[in-house]
Protein backbone atom coordinates (compact mmCIF):
# COMPACT_ATOMS: atom_id res chain seq x y z
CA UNK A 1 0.00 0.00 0.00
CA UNK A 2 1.01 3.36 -0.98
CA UNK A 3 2.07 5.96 2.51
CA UNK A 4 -0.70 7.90 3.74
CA UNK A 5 -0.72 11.05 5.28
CA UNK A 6 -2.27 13.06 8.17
CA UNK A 7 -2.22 16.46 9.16
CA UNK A 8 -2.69 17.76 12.47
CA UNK A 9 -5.92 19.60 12.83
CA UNK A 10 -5.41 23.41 13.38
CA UNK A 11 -3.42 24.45 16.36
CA UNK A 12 -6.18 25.09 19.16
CA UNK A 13 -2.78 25.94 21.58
CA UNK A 14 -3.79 28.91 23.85
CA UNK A 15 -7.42 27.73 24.01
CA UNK A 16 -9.67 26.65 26.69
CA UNK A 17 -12.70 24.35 25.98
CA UNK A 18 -11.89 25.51 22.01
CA UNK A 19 -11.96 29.54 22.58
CA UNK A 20 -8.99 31.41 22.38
CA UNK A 21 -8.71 33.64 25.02
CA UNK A 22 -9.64 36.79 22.96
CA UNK A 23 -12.82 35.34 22.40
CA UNK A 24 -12.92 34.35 26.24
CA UNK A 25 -11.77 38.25 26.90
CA UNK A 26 -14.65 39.27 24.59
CA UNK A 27 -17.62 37.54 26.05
CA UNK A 28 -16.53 38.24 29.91
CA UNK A 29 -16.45 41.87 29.07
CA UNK A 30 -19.34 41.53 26.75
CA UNK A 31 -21.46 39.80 30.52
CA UNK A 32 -19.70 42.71 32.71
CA UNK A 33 -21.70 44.81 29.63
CA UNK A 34 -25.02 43.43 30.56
CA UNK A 35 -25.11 43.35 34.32
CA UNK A 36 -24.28 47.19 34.52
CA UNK A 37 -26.85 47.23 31.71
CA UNK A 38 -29.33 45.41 34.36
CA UNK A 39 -27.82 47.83 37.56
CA UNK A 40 -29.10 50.85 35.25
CA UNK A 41 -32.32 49.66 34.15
CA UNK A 42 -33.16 48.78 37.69
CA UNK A 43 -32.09 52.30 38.54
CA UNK A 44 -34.45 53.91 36.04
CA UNK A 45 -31.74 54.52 33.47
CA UNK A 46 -33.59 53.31 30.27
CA UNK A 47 -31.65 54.85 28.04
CA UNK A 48 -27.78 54.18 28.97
CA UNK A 49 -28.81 50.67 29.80
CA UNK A 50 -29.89 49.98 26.46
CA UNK A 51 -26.75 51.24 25.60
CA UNK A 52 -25.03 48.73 27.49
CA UNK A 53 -27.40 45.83 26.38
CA UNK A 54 -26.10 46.58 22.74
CA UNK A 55 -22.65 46.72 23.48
CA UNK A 56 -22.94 43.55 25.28
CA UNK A 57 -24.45 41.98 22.62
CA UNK A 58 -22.00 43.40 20.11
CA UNK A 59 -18.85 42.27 22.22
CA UNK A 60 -20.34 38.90 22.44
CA UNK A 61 -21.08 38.20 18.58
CA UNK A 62 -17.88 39.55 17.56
CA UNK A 63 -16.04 37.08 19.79
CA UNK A 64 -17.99 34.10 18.60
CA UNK A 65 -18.48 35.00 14.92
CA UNK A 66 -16.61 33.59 12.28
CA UNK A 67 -16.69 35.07 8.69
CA UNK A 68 -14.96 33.88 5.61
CA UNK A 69 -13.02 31.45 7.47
CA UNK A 70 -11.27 34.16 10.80
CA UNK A 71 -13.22 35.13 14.10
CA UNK A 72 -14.17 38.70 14.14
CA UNK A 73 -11.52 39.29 16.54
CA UNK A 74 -8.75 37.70 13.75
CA UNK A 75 -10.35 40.63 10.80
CA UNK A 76 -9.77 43.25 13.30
CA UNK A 77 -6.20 44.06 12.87
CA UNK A 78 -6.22 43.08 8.94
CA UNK A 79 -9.21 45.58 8.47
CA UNK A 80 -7.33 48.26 10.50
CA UNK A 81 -4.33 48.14 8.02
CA UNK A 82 -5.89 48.16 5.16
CA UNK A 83 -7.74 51.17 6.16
CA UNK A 84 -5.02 52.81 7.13
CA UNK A 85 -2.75 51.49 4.37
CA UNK A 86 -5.27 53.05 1.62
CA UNK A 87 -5.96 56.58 3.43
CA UNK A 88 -1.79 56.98 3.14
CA UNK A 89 -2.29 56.00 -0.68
CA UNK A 90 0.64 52.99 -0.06
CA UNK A 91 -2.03 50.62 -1.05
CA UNK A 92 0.18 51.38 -4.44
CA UNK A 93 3.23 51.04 -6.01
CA UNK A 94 5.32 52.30 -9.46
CA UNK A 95 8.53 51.01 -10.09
CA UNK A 96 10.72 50.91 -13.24
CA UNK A 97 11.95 54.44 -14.08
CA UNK A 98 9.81 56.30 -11.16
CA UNK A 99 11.61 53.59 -8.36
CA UNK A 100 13.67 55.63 -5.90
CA UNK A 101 15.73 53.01 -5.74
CA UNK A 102 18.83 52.18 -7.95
CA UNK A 103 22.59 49.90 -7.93
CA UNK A 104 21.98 46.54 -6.44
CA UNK A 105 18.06 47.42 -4.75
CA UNK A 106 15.64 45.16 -6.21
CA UNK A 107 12.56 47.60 -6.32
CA UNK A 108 9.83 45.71 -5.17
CA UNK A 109 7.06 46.87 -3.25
CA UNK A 110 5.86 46.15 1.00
CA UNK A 111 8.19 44.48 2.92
CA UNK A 112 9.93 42.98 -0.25
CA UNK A 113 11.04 46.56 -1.09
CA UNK A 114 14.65 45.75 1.40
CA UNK A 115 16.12 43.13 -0.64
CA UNK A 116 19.11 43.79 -2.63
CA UNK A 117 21.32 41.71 -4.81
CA UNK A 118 24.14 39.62 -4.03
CA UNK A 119 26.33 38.01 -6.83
CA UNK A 120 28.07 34.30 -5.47
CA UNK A 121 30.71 33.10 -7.99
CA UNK A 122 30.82 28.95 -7.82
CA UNK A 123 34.32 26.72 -6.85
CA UNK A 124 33.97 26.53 -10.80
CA UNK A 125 34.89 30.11 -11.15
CA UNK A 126 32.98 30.99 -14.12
CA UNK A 127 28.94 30.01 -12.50
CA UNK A 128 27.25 32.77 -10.82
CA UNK A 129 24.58 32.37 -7.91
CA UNK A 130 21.70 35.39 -7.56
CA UNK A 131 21.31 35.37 -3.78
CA UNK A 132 18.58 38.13 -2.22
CA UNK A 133 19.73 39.82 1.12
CA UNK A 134 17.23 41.41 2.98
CA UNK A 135 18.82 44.27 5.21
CA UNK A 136 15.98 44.97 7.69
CA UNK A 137 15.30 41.07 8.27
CA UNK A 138 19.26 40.14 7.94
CA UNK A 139 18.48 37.06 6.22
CA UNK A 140 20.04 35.76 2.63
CA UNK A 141 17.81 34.18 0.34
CA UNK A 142 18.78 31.58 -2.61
CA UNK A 143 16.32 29.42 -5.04
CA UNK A 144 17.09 25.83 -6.67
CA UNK A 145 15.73 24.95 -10.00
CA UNK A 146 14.28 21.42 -9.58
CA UNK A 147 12.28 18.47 -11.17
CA UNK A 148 10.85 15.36 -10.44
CA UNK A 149 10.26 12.26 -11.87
CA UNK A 150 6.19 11.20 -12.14
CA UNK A 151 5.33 10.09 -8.98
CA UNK A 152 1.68 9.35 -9.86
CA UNK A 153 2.66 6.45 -12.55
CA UNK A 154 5.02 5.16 -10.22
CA UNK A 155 4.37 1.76 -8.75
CA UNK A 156 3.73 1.83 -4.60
CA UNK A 157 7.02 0.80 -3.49
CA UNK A 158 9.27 3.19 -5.34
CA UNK A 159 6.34 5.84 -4.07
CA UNK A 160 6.81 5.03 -0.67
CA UNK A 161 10.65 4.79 -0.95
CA UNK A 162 10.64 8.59 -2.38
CA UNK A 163 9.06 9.57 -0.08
CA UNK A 164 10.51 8.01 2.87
CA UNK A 165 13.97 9.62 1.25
CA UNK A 166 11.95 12.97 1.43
CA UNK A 167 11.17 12.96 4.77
CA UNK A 168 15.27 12.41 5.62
CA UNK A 169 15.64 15.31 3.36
CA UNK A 170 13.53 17.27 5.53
CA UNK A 171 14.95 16.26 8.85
CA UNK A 172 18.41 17.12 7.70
CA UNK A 173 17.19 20.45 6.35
CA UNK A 174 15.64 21.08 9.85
CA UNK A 175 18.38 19.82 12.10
CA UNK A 176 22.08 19.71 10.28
CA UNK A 177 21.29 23.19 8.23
CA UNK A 178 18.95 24.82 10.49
CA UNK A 179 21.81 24.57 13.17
CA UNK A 180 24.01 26.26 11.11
CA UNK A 181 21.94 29.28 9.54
CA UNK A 182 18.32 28.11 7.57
CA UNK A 183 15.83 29.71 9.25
CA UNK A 184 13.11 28.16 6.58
CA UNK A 185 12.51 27.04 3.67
CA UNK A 186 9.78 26.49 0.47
CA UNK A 187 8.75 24.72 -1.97
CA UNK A 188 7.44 26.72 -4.82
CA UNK A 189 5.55 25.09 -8.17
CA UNK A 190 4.42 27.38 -10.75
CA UNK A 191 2.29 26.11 -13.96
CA UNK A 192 2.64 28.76 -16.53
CA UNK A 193 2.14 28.48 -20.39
CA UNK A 194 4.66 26.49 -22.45
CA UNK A 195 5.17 29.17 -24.60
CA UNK A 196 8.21 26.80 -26.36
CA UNK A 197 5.73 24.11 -27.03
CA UNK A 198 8.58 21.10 -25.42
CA UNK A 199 6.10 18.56 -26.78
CA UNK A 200 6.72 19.80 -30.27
CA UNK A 201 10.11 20.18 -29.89
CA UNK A 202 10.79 16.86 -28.56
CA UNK A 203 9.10 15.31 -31.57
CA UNK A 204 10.60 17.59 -34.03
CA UNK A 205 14.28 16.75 -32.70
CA UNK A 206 13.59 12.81 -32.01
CA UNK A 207 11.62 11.55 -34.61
CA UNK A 208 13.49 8.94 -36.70
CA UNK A 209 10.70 8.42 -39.43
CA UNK A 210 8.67 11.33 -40.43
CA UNK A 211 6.50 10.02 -43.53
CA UNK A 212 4.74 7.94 -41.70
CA UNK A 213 1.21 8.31 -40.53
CA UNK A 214 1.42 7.83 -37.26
CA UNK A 215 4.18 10.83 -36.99
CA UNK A 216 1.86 13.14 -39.20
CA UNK A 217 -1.06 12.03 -36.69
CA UNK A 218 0.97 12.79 -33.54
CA UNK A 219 1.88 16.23 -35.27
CA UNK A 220 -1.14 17.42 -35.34
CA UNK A 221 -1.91 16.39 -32.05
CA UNK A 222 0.95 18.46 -30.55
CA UNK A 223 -0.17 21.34 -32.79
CA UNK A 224 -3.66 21.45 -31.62
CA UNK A 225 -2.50 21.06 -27.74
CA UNK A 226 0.13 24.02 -28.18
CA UNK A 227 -2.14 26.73 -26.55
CA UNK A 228 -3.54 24.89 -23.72
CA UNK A 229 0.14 22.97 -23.22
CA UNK A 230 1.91 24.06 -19.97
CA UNK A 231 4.85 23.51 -18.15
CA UNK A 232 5.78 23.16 -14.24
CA UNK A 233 8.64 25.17 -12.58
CA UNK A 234 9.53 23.73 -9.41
CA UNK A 235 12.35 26.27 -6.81
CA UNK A 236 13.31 25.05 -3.70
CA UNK A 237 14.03 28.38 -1.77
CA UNK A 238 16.23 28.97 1.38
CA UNK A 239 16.44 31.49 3.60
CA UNK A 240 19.50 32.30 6.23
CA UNK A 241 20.19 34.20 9.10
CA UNK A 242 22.88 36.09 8.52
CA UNK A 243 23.62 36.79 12.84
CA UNK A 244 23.66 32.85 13.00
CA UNK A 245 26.63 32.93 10.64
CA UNK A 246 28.40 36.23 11.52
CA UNK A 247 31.49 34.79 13.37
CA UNK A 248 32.09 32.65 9.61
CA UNK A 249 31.07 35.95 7.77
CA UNK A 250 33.62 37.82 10.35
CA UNK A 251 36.90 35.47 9.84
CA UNK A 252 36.01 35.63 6.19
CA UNK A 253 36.65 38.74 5.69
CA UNK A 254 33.24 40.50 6.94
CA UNK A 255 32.41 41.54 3.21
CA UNK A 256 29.42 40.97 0.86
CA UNK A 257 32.25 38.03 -0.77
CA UNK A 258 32.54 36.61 2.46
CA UNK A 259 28.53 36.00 2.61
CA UNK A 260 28.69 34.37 -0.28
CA UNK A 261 31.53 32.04 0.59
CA UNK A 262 29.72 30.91 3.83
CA UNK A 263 26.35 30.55 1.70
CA UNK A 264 27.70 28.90 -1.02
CA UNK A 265 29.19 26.30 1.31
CA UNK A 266 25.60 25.02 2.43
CA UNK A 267 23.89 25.31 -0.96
CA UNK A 268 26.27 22.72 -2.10
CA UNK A 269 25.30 20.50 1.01
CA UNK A 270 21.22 21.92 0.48
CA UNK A 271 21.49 20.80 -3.30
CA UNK A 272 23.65 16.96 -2.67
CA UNK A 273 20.49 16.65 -0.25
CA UNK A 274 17.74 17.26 -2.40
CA UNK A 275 19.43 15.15 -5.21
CA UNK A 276 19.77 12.09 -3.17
CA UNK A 277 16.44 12.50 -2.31
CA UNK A 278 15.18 12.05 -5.63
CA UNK A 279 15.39 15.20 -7.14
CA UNK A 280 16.78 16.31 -10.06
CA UNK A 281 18.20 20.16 -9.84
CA UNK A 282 19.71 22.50 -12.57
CA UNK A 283 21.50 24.58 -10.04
CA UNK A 284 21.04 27.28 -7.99
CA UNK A 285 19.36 30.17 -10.24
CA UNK A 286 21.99 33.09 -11.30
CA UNK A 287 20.90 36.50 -11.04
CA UNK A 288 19.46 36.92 -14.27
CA UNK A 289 17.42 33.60 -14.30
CA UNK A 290 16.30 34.38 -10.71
CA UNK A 291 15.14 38.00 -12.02
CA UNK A 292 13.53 36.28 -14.94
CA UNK A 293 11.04 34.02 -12.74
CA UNK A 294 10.44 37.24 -10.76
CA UNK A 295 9.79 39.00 -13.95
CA UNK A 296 7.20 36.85 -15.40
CA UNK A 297 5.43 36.61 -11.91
CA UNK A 298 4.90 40.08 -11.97
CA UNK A 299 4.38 40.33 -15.58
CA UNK A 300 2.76 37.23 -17.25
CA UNK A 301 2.59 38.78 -20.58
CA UNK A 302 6.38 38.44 -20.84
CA UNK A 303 6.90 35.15 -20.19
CA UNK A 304 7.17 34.22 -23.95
CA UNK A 305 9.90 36.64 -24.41
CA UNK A 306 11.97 35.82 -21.66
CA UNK A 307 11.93 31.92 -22.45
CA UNK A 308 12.46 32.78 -26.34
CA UNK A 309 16.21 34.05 -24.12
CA UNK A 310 16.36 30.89 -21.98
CA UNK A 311 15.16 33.15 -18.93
CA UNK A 312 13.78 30.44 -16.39
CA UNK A 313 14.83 26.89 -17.90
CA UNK A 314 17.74 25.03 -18.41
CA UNK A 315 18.67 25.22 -22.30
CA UNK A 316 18.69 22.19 -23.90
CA UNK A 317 19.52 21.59 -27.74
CA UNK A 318 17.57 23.05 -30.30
CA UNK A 319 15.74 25.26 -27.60
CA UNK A 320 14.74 28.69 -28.65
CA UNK A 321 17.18 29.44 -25.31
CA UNK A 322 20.09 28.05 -27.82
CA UNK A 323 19.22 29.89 -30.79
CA UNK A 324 18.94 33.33 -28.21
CA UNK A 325 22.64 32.38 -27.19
CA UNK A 326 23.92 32.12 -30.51
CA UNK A 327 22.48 35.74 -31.93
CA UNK A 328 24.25 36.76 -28.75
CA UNK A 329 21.06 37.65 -26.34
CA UNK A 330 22.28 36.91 -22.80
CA UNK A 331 19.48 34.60 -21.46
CA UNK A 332 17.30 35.78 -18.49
CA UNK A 333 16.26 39.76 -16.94
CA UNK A 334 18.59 42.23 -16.14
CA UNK A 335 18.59 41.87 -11.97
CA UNK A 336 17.38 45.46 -11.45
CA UNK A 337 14.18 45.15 -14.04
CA UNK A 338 12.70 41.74 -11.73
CA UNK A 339 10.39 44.15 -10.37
CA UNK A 340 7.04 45.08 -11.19
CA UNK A 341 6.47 48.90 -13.76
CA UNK A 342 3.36 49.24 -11.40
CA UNK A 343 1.13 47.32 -8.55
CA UNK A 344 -1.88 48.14 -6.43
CA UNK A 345 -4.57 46.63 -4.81
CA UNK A 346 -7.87 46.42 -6.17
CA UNK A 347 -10.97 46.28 -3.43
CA UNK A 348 -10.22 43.65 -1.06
CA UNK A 349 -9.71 40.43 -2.78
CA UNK A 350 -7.45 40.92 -6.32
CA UNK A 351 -3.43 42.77 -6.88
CA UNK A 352 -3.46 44.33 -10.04
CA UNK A 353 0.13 43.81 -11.01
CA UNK A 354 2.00 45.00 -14.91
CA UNK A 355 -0.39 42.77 -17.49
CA UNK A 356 -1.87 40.36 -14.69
CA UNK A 357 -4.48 40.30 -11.30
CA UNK A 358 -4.10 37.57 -8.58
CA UNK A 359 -5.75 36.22 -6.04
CA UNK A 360 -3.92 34.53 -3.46
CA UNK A 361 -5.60 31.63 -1.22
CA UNK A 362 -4.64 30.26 2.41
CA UNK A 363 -5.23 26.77 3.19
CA UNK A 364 -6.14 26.95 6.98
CA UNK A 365 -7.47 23.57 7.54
CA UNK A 366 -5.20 20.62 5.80
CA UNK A 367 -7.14 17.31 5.44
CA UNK A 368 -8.48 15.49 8.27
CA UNK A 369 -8.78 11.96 7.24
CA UNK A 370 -5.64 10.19 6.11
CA UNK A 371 -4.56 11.31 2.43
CA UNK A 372 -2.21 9.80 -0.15
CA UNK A 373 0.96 11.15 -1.66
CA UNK A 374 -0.54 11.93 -4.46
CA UNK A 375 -3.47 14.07 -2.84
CA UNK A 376 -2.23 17.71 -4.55
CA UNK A 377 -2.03 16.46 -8.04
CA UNK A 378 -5.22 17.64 -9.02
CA UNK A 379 -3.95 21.28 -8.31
CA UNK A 380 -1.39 21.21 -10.77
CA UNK A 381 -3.10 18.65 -13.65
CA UNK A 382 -6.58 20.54 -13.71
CA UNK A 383 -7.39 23.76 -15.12
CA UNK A 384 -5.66 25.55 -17.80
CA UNK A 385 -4.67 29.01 -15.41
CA UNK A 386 -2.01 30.48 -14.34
CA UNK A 387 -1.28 29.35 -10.75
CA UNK A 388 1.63 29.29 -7.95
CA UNK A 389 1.81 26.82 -5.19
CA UNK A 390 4.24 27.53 -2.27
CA UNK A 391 4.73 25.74 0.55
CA UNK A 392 6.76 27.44 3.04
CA UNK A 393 8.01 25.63 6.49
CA UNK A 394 10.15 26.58 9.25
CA UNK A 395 11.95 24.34 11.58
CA UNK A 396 11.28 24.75 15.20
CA UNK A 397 14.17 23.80 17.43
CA UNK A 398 14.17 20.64 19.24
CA UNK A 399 13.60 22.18 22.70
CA UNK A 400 11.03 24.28 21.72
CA UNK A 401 9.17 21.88 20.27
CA UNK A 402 9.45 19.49 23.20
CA UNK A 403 7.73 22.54 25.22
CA UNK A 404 5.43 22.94 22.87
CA UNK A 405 4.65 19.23 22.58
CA UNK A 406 4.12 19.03 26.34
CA UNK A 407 2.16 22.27 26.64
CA UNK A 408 0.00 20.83 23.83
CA UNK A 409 -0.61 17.76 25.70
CA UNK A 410 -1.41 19.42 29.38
CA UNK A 411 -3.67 22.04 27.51
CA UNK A 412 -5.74 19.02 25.94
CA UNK A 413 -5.67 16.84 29.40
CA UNK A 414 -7.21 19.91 30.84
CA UNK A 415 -9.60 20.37 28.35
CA UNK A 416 -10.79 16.71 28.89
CA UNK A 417 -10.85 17.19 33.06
CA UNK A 418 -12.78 20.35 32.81
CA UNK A 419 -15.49 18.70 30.15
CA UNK A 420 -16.16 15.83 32.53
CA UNK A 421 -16.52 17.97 35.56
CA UNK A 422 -18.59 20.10 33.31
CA UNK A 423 -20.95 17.44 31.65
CA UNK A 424 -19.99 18.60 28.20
CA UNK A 425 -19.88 16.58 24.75
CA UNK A 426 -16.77 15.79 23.74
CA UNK A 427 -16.71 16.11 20.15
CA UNK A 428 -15.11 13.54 17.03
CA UNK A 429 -13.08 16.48 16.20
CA UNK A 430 -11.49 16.85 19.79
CA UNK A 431 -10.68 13.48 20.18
CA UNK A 432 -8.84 13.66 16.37
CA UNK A 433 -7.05 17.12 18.05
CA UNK A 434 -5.80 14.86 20.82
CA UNK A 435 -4.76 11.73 18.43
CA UNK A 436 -2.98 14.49 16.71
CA UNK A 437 -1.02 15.59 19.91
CA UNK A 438 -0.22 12.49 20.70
CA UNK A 439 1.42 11.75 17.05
CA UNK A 440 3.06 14.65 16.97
CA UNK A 441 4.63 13.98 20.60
CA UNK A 442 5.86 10.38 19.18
CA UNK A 443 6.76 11.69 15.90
CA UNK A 444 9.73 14.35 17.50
CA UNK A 445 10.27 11.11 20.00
CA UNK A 446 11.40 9.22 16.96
CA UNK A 447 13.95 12.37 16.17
CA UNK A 448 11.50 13.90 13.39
CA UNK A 449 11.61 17.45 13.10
CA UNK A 450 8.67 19.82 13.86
CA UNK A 451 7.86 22.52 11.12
CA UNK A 452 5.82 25.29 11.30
CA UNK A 453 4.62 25.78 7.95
CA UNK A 454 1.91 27.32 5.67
CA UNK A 455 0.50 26.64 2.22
CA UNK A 456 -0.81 29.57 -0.11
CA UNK A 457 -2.16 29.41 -4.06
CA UNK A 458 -2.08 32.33 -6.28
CA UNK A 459 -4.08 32.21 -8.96
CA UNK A 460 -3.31 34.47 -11.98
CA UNK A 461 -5.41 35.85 -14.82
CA UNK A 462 -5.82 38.88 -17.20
CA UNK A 463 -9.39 39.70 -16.34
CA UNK A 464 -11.67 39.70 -13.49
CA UNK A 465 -14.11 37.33 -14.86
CA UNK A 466 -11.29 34.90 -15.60
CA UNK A 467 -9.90 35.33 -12.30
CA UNK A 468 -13.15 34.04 -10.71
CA UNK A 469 -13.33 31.27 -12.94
CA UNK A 470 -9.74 30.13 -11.77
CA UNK A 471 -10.38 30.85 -8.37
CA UNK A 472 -13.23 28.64 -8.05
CA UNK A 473 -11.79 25.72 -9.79
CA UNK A 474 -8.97 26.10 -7.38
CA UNK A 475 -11.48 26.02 -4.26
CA UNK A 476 -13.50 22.95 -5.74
CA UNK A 477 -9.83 21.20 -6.06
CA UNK A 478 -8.94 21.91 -2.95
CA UNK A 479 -12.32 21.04 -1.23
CA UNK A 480 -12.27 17.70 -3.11
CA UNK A 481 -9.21 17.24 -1.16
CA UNK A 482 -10.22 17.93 2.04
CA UNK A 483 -8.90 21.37 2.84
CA UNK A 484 -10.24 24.51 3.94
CA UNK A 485 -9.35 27.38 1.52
CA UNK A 486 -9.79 31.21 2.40
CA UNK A 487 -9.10 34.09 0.02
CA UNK A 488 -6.91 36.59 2.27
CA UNK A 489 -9.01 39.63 2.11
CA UNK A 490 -7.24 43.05 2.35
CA UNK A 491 -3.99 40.85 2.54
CA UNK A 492 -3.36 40.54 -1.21
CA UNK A 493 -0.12 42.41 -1.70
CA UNK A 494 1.60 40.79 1.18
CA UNK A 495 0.24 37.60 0.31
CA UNK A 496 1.29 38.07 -3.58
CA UNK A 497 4.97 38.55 -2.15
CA UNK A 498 4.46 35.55 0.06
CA UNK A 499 2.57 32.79 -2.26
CA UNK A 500 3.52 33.82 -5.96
CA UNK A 501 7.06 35.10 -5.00
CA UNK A 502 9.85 32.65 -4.88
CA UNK A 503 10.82 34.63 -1.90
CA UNK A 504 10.24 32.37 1.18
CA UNK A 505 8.34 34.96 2.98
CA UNK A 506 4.81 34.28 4.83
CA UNK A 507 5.70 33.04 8.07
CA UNK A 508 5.89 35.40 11.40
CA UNK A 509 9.30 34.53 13.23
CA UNK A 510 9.55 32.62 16.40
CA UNK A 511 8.88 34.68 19.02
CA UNK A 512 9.26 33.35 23.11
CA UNK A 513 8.29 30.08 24.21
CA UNK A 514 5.38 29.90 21.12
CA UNK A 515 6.00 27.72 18.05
């Protein structure tokens, strides 16, 4: 039998009986409301108790409510940005020749606006490596072109063995590297148009016969599937702390160089990891191929012309990447142009971005019931749009998430104690949540690593109609598969940055005893 898979139900940690204690804070106030409500009423005070009555009522359904997937008390702070975000008019953004910034700034807009480029030169002396330093977060950022072989057609065994040699992957990633630097990780696939048509390629450049009928046939098979025919890019991003390295930074010399020497040594040990894991990589992207699948993100329209140059795939012969090489086009974006001409958000659901609007969705609730490996394929395989799925994880360290285990497990003994003193139902879902504890508590026993992580689709389109088309298949895939998507209203141009971006941004840093 093929490996199954199940996800932890979402974290209830900080919760009594289910309620977070904002929504506990909420409804004692919202009872403190009411009985000097019923003090003033019995005092003759018609008026102000009313007034009291209301707000009880008020503070009480906005503790309890839920809409479009987040408690009341959750849309608070997002609502309170935006607002304030679109009275200051940096709801917004032009780049290109009316950017402030210039030399090695990338000019992109939010939070993503710090990052400037870093060029790493390989032990081969000639191979360059694009790495993105962010100055305000002090972190170095690096992505690894990757593919995979089918895993669907793949008989159980060698499923379950690739994915068994995943999951070492992983734990090295979160122990060996994330003890000396990675702070987290992602996994980005993008499906974009094949604009080069590989299908017709491969048949022009490996067919023996070519008068037969079966070649004609599969010609004009390839022809009619060239503008619905797309292609997956697959990064692997990483993301290091520079003050976790700065004594090797110091005795390296303390320059820009010496941050690429220390990096450089760990993307070799990143990338011999991922390839015995099954992986196939093309290397770590230079600067100009990494600008080029920023590029095309931000502008869709030019994603023909920058693979016409090679920009975001390996060139192999007889590629239109080959034929850009030879009439002497360098292949890929000029670094400082991988940012968008102009961006802004539009109401509270779409980013109007150069030739393109997205929609970016959070999946809050991963399946319940056990799953196969094979449970995302749908994403990628149906629909013909434009889409971007990133998973983004962040190893917790091993103490930490022994705390956190045991905190998990005394919060949900509680729970139990206080519902049998209480008389209350214990739920299906509850006792999953405490199955779940339990798993987790043997699975870091058993020296896995815990992750926090988060999973986010962008959907791209070039109108609004088609948008909402997309955007609902996406949702019916998802739901087919178990999980609980939620469009991040008034969140779209952080959540662009974070989901469509091969950035590994999204996830707040660790912060105390929480993880």
């Amino acid at each position: 039998m093929s490996a199954r898979f199940t996800f932890p139900p979402r974290s209830t940690r900080g919760a009594v009986l289910g309620f977070t204690w904002s929504q506990i804070g909420g409804v004692v106030v919202g009872l403190i409301c009411a009985m000097i409500g019923i003090n003033l009423l019995a005092a003759g005070h018609k008026w102000p108790a009313f007034t009291m009555f209301g707000a009880a009522v008020l503070l009480i359904v906005l503790a309890l409510l839920r809409l479009k997937g987040r408690r009341i008390t959750e849309w608070l702070p997002v609502i309170a940005g935006a607002l304030v975000q679109k009275t200051t008019r940096q709801d917004r953004y032009r780049g290109g020749i009316f950017a402030a910034n210039g030399g090695d700034l990338l000019d992109l807009p939010g939070a993503a606006a710090g990052y400037r480029w870093l060029t790493a030169v390989a032990t081969d002396g000639v191979t360059q490596i694009g790495l993105l330093h962010h100055r305000a977060e002090k972190t170095v950022t690096a992505a690894l072109a990757c593919t995979g072989a089918n895993f669907v057609l793949a008989d159980p065994a060698d499923q379950t063995r690739r994915l068994t040699d995943w999951a070492q992957a992983l734990n090295i990633l979160g122990s060996e590297y994330a003890d000396s630097g990675l702070v987290r990780w992602s996994l980005s696939t993008r499906t974009v148009p094949d604009t080069g048509n590989r299908a017709q390629r491969y048949l022009a450049t490996r067919a023996v016969e070519t008068s037969s009928i079966a070649y004609r046939s599969l010609a004009e098979l390839t022809a009619a599937a060239a503008p619905t025919g797309q292609r997956h890019d697959t990064f692997l991003v990483v993301a290091f702390d520079i003050a976790r390295m700065s004594g090797e930074i110091d005795a390296a010399g303390g320059t820009d160089a010496a941050v690429g020497v220390v990096i450089l040594e760990r993307l070799a040990g990143i990338a011999a990891t991922v390839a015995e894991a099954g992986l196939t990589t093309h290397g770590w992207l230079s600067p100009r191929r990494y600008a080029a699948v920023l590029r095309t993100q931000w502008d869709p329209a030019d994603q023909e012309a920058v693979d016409l140059r090679g920009g975001t795939t390996a060139g192999h012969a007889g590629t239109p990447a080959e034929a850009a090489a030879a009439a002497g086009v360098a292949p890929g974006v000029e670094p400082r142009l991988a940012g968008p001409l102009a961006a802004e958000t539009v109401g509270w659901d779409t980013y109007r971005h150069d030739s393109g609007l997205s929609r970016t969705l959070w999946v809050a609730q991963m399946p319940r019931q056990p799953v196969g490996g094979t449970w995302l394929t749908p994403l990628y395989t149906r629909g013909s749009g434009r889409r971007t799925v990133t998973l983004t994880a962040q190893p917790v360290p091993a103490a930490l998430a022994q705390l956190a285990a045991r905190r998990d497990q005394v919060a949900t003994a509680g729970d139990e104690v206080t519902k049998r003193k209480l008389r209350l139902v214990r739920t299906a879902r509850e006792d999953e949540e405490a199955k779940a504890v339990l798993q987790i508590d043997r699975e870091q026993a058993a020296g896995h690593v815990r992750y926090r992580y988060q999973l986010l689709i962008t959907v791209t389109a070039d109108s609004p109609d088609e948008l909402d088309r997309h955007t609902r298949a996406a949702k019916r895939v998802l739901s087919r598969a178990g999980c609980e998507a939620v469009t991040l209203y008034g969140e779209q141009d952080q959540a662009f940055a974070a989901g469509a971006l091969p950035l590994g941004r999204g996830l707040k840093p660790l912060r105390g005893w929480s993880a």
